[in-house]
Protein backbone atom coordinates (compact mmCIF):
# COMPACT_ATOMS: atom_id res chain seq x y z
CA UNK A 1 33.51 16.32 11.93
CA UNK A 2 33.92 18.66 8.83
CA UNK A 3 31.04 20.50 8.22
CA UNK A 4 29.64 20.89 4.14
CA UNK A 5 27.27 23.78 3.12
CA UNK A 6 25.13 23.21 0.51
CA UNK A 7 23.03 26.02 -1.39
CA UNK A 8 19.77 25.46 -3.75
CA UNK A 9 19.89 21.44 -3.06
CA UNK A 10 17.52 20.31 -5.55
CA UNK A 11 14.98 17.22 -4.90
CA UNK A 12 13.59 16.61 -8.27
CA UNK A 13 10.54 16.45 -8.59
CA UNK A 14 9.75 13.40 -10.49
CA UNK A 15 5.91 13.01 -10.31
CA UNK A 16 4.83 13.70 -6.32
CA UNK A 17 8.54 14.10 -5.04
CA UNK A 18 9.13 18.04 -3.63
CA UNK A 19 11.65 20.72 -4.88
CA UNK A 20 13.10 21.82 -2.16
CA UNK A 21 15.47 24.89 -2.63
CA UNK A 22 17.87 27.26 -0.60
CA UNK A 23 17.88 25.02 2.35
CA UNK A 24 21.19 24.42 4.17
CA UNK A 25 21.69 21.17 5.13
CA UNK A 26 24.73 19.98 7.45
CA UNK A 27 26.33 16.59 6.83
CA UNK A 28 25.74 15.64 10.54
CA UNK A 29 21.74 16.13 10.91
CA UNK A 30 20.10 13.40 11.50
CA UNK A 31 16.85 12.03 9.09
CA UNK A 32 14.22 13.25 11.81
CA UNK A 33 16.17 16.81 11.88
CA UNK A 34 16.38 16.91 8.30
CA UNK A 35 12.60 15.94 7.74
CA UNK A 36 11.45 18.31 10.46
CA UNK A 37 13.59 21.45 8.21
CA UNK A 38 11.56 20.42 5.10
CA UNK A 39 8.62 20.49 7.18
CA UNK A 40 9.27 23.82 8.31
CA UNK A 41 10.23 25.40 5.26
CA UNK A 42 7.24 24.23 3.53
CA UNK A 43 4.59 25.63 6.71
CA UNK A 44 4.09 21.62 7.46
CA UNK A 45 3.74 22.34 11.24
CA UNK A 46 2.86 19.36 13.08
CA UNK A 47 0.04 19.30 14.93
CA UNK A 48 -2.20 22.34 13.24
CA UNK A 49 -3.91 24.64 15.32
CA UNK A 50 -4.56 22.93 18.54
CA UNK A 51 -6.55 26.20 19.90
CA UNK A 52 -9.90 25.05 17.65
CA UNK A 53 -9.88 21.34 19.45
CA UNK A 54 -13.02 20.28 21.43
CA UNK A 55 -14.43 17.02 22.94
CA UNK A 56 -16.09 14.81 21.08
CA UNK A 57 -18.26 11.24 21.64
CA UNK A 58 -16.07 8.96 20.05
CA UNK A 59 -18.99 6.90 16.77
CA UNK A 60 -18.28 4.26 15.11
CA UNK A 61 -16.71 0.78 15.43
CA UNK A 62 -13.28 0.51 14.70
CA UNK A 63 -12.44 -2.57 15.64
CA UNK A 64 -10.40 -1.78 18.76
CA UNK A 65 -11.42 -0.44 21.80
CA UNK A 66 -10.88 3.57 22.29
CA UNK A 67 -11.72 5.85 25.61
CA UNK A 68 -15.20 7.10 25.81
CA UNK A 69 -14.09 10.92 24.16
CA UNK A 70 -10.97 12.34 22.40
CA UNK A 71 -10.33 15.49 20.88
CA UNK A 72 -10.29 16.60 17.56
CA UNK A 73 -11.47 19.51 15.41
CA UNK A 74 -14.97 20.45 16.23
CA UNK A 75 -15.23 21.02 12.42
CA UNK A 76 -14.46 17.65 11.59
CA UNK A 77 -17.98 15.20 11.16
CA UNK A 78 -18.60 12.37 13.85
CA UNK A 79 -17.34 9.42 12.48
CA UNK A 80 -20.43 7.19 11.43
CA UNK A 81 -22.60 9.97 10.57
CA UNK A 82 -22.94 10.85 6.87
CA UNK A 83 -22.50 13.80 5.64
CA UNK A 84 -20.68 15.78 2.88
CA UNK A 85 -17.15 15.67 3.90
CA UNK A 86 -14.14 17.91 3.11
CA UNK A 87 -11.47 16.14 1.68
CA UNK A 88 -7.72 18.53 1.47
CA UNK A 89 -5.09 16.61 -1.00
CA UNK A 90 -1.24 16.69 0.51
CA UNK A 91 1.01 16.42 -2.65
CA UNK A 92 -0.22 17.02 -6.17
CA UNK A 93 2.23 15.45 -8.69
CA UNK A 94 0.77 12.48 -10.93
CA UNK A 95 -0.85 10.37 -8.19
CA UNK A 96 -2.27 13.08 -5.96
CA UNK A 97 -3.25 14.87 -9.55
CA UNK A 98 -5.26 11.67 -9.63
CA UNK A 99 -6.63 11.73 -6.37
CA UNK A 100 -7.94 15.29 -6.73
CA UNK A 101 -9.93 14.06 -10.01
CA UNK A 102 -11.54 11.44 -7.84
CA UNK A 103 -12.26 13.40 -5.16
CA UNK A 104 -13.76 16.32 -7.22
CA UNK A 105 -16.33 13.57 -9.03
CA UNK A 106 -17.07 11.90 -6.01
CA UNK A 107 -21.07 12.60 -4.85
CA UNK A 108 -20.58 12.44 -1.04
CA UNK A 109 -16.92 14.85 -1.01
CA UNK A 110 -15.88 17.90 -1.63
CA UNK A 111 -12.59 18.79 -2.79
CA UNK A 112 -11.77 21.46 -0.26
CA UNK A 113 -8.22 22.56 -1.74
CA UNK A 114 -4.78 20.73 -2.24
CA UNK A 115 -0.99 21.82 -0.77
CA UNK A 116 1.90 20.73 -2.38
CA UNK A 117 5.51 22.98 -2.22
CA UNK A 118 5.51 22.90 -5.71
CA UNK A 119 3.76 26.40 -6.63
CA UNK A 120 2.88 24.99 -10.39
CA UNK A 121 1.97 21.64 -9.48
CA UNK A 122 -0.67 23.12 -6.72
CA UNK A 123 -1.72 26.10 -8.88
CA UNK A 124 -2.47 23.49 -11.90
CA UNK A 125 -4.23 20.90 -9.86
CA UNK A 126 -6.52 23.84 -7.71
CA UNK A 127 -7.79 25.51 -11.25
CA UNK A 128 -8.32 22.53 -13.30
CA UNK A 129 -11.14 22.10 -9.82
CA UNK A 130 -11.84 25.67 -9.08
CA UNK A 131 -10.45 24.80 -5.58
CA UNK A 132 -7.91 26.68 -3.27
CA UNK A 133 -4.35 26.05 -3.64
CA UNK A 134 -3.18 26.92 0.45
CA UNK A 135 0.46 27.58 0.54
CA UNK A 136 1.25 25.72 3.85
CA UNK A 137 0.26 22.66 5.27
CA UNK A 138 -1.48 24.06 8.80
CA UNK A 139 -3.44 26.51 6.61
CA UNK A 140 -5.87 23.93 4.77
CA UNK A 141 -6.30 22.01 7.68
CA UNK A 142 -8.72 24.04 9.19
CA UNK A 143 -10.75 23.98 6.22
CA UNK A 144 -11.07 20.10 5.60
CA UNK A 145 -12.39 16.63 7.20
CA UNK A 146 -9.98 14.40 5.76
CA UNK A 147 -7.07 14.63 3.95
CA UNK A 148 -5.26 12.27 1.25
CA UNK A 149 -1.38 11.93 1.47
CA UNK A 150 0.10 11.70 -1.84
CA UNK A 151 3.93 13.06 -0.86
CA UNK A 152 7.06 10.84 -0.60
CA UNK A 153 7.52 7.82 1.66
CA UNK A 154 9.83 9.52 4.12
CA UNK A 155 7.42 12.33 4.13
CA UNK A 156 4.10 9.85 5.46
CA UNK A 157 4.81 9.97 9.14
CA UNK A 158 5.31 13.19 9.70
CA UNK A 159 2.23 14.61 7.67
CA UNK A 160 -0.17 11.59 9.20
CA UNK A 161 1.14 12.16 12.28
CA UNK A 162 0.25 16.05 11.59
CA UNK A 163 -3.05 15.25 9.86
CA UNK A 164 -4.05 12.31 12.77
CA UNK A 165 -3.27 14.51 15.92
CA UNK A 166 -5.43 17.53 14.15
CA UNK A 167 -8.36 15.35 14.26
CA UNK A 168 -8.37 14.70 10.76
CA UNK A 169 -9.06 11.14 8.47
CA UNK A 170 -6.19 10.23 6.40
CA UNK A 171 -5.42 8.13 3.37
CA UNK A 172 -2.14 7.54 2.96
CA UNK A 173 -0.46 6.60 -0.14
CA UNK A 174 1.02 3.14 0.07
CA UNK A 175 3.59 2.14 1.36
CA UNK A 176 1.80 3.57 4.90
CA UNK A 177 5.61 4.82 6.21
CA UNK A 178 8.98 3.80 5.63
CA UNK A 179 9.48 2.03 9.36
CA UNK A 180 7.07 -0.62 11.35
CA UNK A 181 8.29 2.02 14.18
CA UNK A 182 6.61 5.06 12.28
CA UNK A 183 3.41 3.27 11.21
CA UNK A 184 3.02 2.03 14.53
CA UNK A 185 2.80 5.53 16.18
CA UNK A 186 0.08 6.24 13.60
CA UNK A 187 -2.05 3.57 13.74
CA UNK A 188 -2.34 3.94 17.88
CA UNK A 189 -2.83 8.09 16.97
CA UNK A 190 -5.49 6.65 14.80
CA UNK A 191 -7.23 4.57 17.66
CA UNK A 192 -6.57 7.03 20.26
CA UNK A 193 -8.60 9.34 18.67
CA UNK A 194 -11.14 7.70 17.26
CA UNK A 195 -10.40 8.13 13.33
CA UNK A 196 -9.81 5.98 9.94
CA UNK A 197 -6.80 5.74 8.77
CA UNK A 198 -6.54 3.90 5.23
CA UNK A 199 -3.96 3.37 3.09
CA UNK A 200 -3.86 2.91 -0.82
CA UNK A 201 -3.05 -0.64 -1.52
CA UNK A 202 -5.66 -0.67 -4.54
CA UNK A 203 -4.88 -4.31 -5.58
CA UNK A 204 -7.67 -4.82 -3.25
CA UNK A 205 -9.96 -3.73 -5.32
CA UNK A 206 -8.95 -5.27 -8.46
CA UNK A 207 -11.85 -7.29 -10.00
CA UNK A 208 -9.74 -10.29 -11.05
CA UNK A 209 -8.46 -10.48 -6.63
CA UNK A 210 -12.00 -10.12 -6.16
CA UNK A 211 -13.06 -13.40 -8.41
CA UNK A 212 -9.78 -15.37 -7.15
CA UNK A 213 -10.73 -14.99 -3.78
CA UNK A 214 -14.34 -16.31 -4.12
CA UNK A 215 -12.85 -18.90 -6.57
CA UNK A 216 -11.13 -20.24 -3.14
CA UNK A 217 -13.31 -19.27 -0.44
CA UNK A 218 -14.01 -23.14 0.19
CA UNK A 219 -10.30 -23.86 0.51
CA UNK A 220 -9.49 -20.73 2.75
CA UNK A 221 -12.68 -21.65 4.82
CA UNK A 222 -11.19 -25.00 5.40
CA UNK A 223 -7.30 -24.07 5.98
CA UNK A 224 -6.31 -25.63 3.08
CA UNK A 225 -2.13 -24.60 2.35
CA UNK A 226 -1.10 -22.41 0.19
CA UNK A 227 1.42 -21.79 -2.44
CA UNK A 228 1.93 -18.10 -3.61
CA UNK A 229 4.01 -16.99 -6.69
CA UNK A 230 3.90 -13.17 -7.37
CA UNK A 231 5.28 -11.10 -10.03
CA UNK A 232 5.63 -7.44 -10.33
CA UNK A 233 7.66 -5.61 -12.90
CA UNK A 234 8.21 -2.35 -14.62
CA UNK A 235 10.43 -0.01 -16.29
CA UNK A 236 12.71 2.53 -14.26
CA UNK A 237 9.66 5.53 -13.52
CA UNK A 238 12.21 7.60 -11.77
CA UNK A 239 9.40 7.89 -9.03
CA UNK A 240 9.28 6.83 -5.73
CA UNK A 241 13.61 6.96 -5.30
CA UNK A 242 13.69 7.50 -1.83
CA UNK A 243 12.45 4.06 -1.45
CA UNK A 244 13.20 0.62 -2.93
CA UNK A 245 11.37 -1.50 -4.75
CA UNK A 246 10.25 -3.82 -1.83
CA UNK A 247 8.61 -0.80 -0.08
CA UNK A 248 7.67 0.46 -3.68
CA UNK A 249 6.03 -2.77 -5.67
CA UNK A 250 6.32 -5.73 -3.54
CA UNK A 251 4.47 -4.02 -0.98
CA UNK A 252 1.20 -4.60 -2.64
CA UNK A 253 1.70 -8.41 -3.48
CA UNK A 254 2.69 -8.87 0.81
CA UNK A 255 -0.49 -7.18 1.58
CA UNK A 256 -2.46 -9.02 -0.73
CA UNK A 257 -0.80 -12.15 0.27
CA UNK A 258 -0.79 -11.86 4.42
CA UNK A 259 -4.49 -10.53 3.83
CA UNK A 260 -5.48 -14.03 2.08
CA UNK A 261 -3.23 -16.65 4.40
CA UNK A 262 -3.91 -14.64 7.73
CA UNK A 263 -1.28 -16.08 9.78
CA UNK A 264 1.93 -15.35 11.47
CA UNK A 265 5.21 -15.05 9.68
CA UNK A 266 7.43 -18.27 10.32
CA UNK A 267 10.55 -17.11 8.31
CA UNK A 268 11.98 -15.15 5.73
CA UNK A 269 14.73 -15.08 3.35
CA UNK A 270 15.56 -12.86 0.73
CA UNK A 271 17.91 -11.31 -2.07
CA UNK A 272 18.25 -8.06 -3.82
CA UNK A 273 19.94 -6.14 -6.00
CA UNK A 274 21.21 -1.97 -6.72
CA UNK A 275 21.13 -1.77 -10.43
CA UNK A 276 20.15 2.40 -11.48
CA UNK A 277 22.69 3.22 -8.15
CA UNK A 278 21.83 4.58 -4.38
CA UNK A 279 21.08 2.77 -1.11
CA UNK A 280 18.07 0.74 -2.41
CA UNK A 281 17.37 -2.04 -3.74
CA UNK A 282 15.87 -2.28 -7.75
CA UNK A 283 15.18 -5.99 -7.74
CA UNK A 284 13.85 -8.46 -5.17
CA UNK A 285 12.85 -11.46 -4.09
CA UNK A 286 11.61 -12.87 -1.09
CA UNK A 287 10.63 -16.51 -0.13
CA UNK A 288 7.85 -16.06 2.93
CA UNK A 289 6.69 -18.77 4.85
CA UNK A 290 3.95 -19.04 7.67
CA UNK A 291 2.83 -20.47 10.76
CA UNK A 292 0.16 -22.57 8.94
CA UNK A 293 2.15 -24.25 6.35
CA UNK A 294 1.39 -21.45 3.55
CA UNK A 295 4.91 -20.16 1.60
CA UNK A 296 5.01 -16.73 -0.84
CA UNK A 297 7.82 -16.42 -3.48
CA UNK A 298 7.36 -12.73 -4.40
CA UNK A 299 9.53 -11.37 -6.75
CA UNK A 300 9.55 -7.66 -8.09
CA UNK A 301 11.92 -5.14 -10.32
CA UNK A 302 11.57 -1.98 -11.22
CA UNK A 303 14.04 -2.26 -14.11
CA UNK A 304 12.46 -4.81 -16.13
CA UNK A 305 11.59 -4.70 -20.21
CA UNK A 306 7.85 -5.04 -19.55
CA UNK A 307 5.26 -4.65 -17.07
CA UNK A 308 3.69 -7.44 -15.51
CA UNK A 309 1.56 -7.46 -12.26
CA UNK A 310 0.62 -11.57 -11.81
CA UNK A 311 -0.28 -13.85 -8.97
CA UNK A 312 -0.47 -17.83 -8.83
CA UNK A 313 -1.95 -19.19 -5.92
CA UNK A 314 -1.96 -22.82 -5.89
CA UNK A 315 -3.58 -25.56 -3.36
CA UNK A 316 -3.93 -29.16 -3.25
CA UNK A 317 -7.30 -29.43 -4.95
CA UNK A 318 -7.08 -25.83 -7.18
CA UNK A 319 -4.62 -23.08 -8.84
CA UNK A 320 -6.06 -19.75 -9.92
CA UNK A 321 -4.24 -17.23 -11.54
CA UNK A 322 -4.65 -13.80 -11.58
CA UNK A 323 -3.49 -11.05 -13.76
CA UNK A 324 -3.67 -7.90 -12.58
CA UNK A 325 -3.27 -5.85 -15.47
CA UNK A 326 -5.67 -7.22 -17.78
CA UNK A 327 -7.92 -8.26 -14.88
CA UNK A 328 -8.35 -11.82 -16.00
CA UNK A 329 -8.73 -15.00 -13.48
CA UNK A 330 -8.44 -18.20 -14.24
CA UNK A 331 -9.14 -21.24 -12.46
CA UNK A 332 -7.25 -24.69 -12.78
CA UNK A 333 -9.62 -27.26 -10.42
CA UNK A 334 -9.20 -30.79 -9.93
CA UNK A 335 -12.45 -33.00 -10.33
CA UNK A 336 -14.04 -35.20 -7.54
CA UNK A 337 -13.03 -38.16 -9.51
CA UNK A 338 -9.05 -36.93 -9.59
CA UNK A 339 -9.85 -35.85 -5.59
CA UNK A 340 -11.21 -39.27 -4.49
CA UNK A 341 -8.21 -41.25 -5.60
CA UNK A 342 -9.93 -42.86 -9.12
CA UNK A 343 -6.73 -41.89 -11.35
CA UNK A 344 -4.11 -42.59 -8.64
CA UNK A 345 -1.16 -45.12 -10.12
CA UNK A 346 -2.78 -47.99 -8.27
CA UNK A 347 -6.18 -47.54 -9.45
CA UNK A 348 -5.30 -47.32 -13.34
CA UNK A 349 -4.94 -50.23 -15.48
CA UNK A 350 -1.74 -50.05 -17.35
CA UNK A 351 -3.86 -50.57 -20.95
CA UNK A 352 -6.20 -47.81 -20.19
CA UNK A 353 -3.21 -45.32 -19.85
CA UNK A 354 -3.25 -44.66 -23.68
CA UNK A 355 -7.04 -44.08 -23.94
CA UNK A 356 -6.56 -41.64 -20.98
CA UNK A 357 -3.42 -39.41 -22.03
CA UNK A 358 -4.98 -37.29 -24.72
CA UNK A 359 -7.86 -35.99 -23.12
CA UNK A 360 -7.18 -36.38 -19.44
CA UNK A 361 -6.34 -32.41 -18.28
CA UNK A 362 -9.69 -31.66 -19.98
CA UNK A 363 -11.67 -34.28 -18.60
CA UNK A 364 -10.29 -34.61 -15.09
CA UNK A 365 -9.76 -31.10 -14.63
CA UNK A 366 -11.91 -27.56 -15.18
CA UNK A 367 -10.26 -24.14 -16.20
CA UNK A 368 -12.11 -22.02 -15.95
CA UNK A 369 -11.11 -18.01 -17.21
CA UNK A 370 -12.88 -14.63 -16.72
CA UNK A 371 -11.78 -11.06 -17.92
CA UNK A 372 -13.53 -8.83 -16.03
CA UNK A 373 -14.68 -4.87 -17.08
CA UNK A 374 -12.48 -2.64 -15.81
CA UNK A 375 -12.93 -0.81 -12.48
CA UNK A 376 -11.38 2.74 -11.24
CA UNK A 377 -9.62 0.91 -8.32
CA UNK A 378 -8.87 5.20 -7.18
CA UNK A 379 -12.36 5.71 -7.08
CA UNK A 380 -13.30 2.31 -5.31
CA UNK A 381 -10.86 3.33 -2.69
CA UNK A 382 -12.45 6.53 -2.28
CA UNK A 383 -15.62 5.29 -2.21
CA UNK A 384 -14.38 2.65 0.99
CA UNK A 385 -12.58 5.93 2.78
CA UNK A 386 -15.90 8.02 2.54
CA UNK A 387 -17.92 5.07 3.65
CA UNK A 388 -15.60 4.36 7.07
CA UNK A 389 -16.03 7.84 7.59
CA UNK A 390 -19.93 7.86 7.46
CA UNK A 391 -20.69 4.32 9.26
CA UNK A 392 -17.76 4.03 11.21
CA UNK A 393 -16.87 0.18 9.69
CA UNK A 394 -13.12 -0.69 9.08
CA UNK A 395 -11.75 -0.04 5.58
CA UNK A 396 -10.65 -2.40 3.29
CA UNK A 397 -7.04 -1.79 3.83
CA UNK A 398 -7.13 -0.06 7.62
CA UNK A 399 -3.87 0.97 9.10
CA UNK A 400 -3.39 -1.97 11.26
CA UNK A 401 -3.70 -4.51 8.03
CA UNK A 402 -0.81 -2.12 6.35
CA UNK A 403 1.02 -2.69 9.45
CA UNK A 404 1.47 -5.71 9.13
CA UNK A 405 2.67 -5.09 5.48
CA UNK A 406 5.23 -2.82 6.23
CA UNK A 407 6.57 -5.01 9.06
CA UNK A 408 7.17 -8.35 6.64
CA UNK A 409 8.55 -5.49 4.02
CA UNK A 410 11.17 -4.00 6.54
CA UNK A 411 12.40 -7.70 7.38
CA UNK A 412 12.45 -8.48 3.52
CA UNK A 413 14.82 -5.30 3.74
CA UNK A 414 16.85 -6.46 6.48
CA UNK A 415 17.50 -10.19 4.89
CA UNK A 416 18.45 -8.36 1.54
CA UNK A 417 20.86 -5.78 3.45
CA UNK A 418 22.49 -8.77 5.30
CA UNK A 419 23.14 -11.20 2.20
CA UNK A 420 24.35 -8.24 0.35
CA UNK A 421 26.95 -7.48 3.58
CA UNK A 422 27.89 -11.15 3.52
CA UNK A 423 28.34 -11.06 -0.23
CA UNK A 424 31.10 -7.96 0.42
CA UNK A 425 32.85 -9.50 3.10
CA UNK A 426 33.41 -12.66 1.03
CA UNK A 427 34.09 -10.92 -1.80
CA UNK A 428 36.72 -8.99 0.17
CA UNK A 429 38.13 -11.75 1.91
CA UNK A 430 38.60 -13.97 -1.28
C-alpha cells in the first residue's frame, strides 16, 4: 500500500466540530487509530487519573441491578444524595455554548469549567462564565461531577467511555454514539458503576409531546395500534457532517416513536439519498413496523426549503397531531355515537344522508387544538440530569432507551446502504 502524508489537515469547525492541525495521518489507520491520535493530541486520555479512585456504596435505583460497590472518584457525590454538583462541558461550539448558559443559571450546578481544542471557542465560552477554560480533557476531570458531551458523533464513545470509567455522570449529545456496538459498551460502563448516563433527545420535553401523549394515554393503556407519520426538515447547517441525517434528525422522531409503541421491531425498510456529497445520506425515509401491529413512516432531510419538525399519530378511535416547532397539538376524536356503529352504511337511511353531510365532521367528531407557552427544552433536560443525580431515579431519556434508538437508526442505515448498492449494480448491469 502507498503511503500519503498529509500536513495541517483541517476539520472545520462548523459549530462543535474540532480543528485539528499538524497531525499526520496515514491512509491505512484504521477509525479507532485515527480517533485515539485526535484524542491524544488534544490531552483526551482515556480513563483520567485512576490514582484518585476509591470505593464507594453504590445509591440510587437505576433500574438494573449493579454489584454492591464500584469505584469512582471519591470527589464525585453519591448518586441519590443532593448536593451542588460540578458540571465540566466537553465541546463548546453553538450547542455546548448553549449548554454552558444552562448550566451556569441552573440553582443546584455549578459550571466548573469547559474543554474544547478550539483555544477561542473555550476561551469565549469560560469568560462570558468566569469559569476555567482547562486545556486537556484529563485536566478538568478532576475538578467536576458530571460532565456534558457536546463534541462530534464519532467523538461520543471515546469521551463517555473516558468520562464513565472516571466515575463521572455524562450527558451526551444525541445521537448517544455512532454504533449500537459503541453505545452498548457505555451503557454497561454506566451500570457497572453505578452512574446516569443521559442523552439529549429534547423532543421529550416538548410541551406539545407532552399533551399528545396524555391526549392518548387511554388508547396506549389499552394497546390500541398505531399509525406514525413523522416529518423533519431543514436547510443544509453544515453541522453535524460526520454523520447523516438518520443519525442526525431522524434520530429524535425513532426515539420518540419506540418510546410511545414500546415494542419490538418486526421489520424495516428504507431509502436514502447523497445530495451536498460524502458517504452519508441527506434524505431519508424509513417505513418501521412492530411486533404489536404499530407501523412509523419517518421521513427526514437536511436539504429542504423550510423547516418543519411534525408528528401524526393516528388510531382507530383518535389522530393527534403535533407540531414541534410551534408547540401546538391537536386532537381529531371520534364520538361514542361514530364508535358504537350509529353512522355505519347499514345504520343510515339513504334520505338522511343529505341532512348529515354538511355538518357531520363537526358533529360526530371533536378537534380539539392547544398551543402551548414555550419551554427551554435545554434547561428541562438539565433539570432531569441533576435530578437522577440527586435521587438516583432513571432519566427521561437514560442510555438504555437511546440504545434502542441508535440500534433501529443503524438498521435504517444498513437498508439505505443496501438499496443504494442494488440501485448501482442495476444501474451497471443495464
Amino acid at each position: 500500500m502507498t503511503r500519503t502524508r498529509r500536513n495541517s489537515i483541517v476539520f472545520y469547525r462548523q459549530s462543535h466540530q474540532y480543528l485539528l492541525i499538524n497531525i499526520c495521518i496515514l491512509t491505512d489507520i484504521n477509525p479507532i487509530q485515527s480517533i485515539t491520535l485526535i484524542l491524544n493530541h488534544f490531552n483526551y486520555r482515556v480513563g483520567g487519573n485512576n490514582k484518585q479512585r476509591t470505593n464507594r456504596a453504590r445509591c440510587g435505583n437505576t433500574g438494573v441491578s449493579a454489584p454492591g460497590s464500584v469505584n469512582v472518584l471519591s470527589a464525585n457525590p453519591v448518586r441519590g444524595q443532593k448536593t451542588m454538583l460540578k458540571l465540566g462541558i466537553i465541546g463548546t461550539g453553538r450547542l455546548g455554548s448553549f449548554h454552558a448558559d444552562k448550566v451556569a443559571a441552573h440553582p443546584e450546578a455549578e459550571l466548573a469549567g469547559v474543554v474544547d481544542p478550539n483555544d477561542a471557542a473555550r476561551h469565549s465560552v469560560a469568560q462570558k462564565h468566569g469559569v476555567r477554560a482547562f486545556g486537556s480533557f484529563d485536566e478538568m476531570l478532576p475538578a467536576v461531577d458530571a460532565v456534558i458531551i457536546a463534541s462530534p458523533t464519532y467523538l461520543h464513545y471515546a469521551l463517555g467511555r473516558a468520562c464513565l470509567q472516571a466515575g463521572k455522570h455524562v450527558l451526551m449529545e444525541k445521537p448517544m454514539c455512532a454504533s449500537l456496538a459503541e453505545g452498548r459498551k457505555l451503557v454497561e460502563l454506566a451500570r457497572q458503576n453505578g452512574l446516569v448516563l443521559q442523552v439529549g433527545h429534547v423532543e421529550e420535553f416538548n410541551p406539545a409531546w407532552t399533551a399528545a401523549k396524555k391526549s392518548l394515554r387511554n388508547d396506549l393503556m389499552i394497546g390500541e395500534p398505531l399509525l406514525i407519520d413523522a416529518v423533519r426538515t431543514s436547510g443544509y447547517t453544515f453541522r453535524s457532517s460526520d454523520i447523516g441525517t438518520v443519525l442526525d434528525m431522524m434520530i429524535h422522531d425513532i426515539d420518540l416513536v419506540i418510546s410511545l409503541v414500546a415494542s419490538e421491531v418486526f421489520s424495516v425498510d428504507a431509502i436514502g439519498f447523497h445530495v451536498i456529497g460524502g458517504p452519508q445520506e441527506d434524505v431519508a425515509h424509513a417505513r418501521i413496523r412492530f411486533d404489536n401491529g404499530c407501523a412509523a413512516n419517518l421521513f427526514s432531510s437536511r436539504v429542504a426549503d423550510k423547516a418543519e419538525r411534525r408528528m401524526r399519530i393516528t388510531t382507530a378511535t383518535a389522530t393527534v397531531s403535533v407540531d414541534f416547532g410551534t408547540r401546538t397539538t391537536t386532537c381529531h376524536r371520534a364520538s361514542e355515537a361514530v364508535l358504537q356503529g350509529k353512522f355505519a352504511p347499514n345504520n343510515v337511511l339513504p334520505d338522511s344522508v343529505p341532512l348529515l353531510m354538511p355538518t357531520f365532521m363537526q358533529d360526530a367528531f371533536s378537534l380539539q387544538t392547544e398551543t402551548h407557552e414555550a419551554v427551554d427544552a435545554l434547561a428541562a433536560e438539565l433539570d432531569d440530569f441533576v435530578l437522577s443525580i440527586q435521587t438516583g431515579k432513571s432519566p427521561c431519556v437514560s442510555g438504555s432507551r437511546a440504545l434502542t434508538a441508535v440500534s433501529v437508526a443503524e438498521t435504517i442505515v444498513r437498508s439505505i446502504v443496501k438499496r443504494s448498492a442494488y440501485g448501482q449494480r442495476t444501474r451497471r448491469a443495464a
